[in-house]
Each structure stands twice: as structure tokens, then as C-alpha cells.
Protein backbone atom coordinates (compact mmCIF):
# COMPACT_ATOMS: atom_id res chain seq x y z
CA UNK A 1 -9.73 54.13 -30.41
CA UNK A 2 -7.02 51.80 -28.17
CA UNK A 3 -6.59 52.37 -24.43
CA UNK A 4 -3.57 52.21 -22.81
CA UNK A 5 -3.53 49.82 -19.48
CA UNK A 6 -0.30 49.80 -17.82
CA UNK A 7 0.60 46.88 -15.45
CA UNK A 8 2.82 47.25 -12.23
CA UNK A 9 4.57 45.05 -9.77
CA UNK A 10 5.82 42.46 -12.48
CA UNK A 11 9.51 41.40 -11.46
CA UNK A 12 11.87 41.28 -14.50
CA UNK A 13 11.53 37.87 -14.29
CA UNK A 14 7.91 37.38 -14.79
CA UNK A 15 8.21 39.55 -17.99
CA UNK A 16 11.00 37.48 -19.09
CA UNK A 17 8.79 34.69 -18.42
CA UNK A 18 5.53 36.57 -20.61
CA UNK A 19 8.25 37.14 -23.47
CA UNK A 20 9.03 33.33 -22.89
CA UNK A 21 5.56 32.36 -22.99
CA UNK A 22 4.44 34.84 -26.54
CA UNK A 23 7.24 33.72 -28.24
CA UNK A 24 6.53 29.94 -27.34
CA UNK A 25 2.44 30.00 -28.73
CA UNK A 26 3.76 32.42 -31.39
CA UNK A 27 2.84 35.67 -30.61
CA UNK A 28 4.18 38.74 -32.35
CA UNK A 29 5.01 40.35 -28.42
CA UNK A 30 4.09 40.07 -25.37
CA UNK A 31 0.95 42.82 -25.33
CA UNK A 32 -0.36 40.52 -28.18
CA UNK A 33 0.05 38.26 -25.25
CA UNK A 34 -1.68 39.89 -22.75
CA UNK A 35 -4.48 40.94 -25.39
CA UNK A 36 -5.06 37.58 -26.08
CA UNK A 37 -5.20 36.13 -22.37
CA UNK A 38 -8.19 39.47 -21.59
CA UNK A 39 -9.89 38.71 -24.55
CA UNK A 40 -10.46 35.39 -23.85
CA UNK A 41 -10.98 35.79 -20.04
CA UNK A 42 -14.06 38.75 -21.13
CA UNK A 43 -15.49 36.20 -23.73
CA UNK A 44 -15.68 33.07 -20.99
CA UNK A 45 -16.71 35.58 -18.21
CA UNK A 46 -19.39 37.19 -20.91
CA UNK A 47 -20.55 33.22 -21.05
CA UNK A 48 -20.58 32.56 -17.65
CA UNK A 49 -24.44 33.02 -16.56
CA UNK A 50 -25.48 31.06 -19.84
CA UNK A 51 -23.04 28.40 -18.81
CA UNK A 52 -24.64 28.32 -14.73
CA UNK A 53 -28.29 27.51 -16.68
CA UNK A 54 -26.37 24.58 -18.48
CA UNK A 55 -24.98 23.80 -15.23
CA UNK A 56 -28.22 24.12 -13.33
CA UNK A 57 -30.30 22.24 -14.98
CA UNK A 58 -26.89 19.31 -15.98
CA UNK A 59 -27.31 19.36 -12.24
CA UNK A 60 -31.23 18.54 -12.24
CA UNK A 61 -30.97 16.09 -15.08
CA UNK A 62 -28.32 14.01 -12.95
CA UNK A 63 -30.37 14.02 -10.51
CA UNK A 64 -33.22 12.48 -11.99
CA UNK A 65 -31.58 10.12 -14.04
CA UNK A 66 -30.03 8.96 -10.47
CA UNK A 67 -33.85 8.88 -9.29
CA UNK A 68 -34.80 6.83 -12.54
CA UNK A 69 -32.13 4.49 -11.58
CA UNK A 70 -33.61 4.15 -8.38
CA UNK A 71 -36.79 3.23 -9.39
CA UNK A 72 -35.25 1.04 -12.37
CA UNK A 73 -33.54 -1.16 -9.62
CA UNK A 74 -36.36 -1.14 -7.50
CA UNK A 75 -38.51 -2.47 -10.24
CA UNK A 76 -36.04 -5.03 -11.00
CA UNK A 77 -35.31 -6.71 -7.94
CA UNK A 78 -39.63 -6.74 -7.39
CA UNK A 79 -39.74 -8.46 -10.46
CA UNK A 80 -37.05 -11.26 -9.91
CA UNK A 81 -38.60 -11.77 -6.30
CA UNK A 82 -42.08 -12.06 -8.62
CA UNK A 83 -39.97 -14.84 -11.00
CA UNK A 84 -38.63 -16.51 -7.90
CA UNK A 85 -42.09 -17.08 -6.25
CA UNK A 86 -43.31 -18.22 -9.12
CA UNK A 87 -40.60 -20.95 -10.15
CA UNK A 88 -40.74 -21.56 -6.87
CA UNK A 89 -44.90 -22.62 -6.80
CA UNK A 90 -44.09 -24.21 -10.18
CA UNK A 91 -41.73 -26.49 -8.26
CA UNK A 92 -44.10 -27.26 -6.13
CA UNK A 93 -46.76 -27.86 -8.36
CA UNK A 94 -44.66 -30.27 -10.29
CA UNK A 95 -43.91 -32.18 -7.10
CA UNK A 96 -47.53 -32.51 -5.87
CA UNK A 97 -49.10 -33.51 -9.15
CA UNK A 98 -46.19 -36.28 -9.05
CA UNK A 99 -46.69 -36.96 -5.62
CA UNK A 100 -50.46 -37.75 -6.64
CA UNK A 101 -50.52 -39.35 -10.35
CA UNK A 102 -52.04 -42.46 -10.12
């Protein structure tokens, strides 16, 4: 069974512009239009508390992997201090067992 809906308050020139538009993406008229447009508005809006879990937990995943990187860089820079010390007491080693060869 098809409903009627009736729209009011378009100016002639907005439906000229709808008749534009259906013709243009090759629509048989402009309800076919208008059906098209609803349809596809109730299917995303149908999707829309799925797609705030996905964006919830996109959210929390950034988050962490920003955390991760953190810790990554953190880790990192200890370690090339840890290098640096030790080059640096290698240096010195080398220079005092030259200093004292016999």
C-alpha cells in the first residue's frame, strides 16, 4: 500500500531545480527523486547507532595507539641516552688503557 506525502512551501524554482536535478542523475521524475533522497536518508539514519560504536571505540583505538606512541618514543630516546653512555665509557676506556700501556 503507497502513502501519499505532500510537500509545501517549495518556490517554482526549487521544483524546477528537483526536475533539474532527476533528470541530471537519471531519474524517471522528480518523486523518484525525492523517493530516492528518503530512502537513503532512513537507511544511513537506521545505521547511525551501529556507526557511533564504530566511532566510539575508532575514538578509543586512536587514543591508545597515540599512548603507544608515547611510550614507543619514550623508550627510544632512554635507549639512545643508554647507547650514548655507553660509547661514551667505551671512549674512555680506550683512552685510559692507552694512557697506561706500557
Amino acid at each position: 500500500m503507497k502513502t501519499e506525502i505532500k510537500i509545501q512551501g517549495l518556490s517554482k524554482n526549487q521544483i524546477k531545480s528537483l526536475s533539474s536535478i532527476a533528470k541530471e542523475r537519471g531519474f524517471k521524475s522528480r518523486n523518484d527523486l525525492l523517493l530516492n533522497i528518503i530512502e537513503e536518508f532512513l537507511k544511513e539514519d537506521s545505521l547511525a547507532p551501529s556507526a557511533d560504536l564504530y566511532t566510539v571505540y575508532l575514538k578509543e583505538m586512536i587514543e591508545t595507539e597515540k599512548l603507544l606512541l608515547e611510550k614507543l618514543n619514550q623508550k627510544e630516546k632512554t635507549l639512545q641516552d643508554f647507547e650514548d653512555r655507553i660509547n661514551r665509557m667505551n671512549m674512555l676506556t680506550a683512552r685510559w688503557l692507552d694512557y697506561n700501556e706500557f
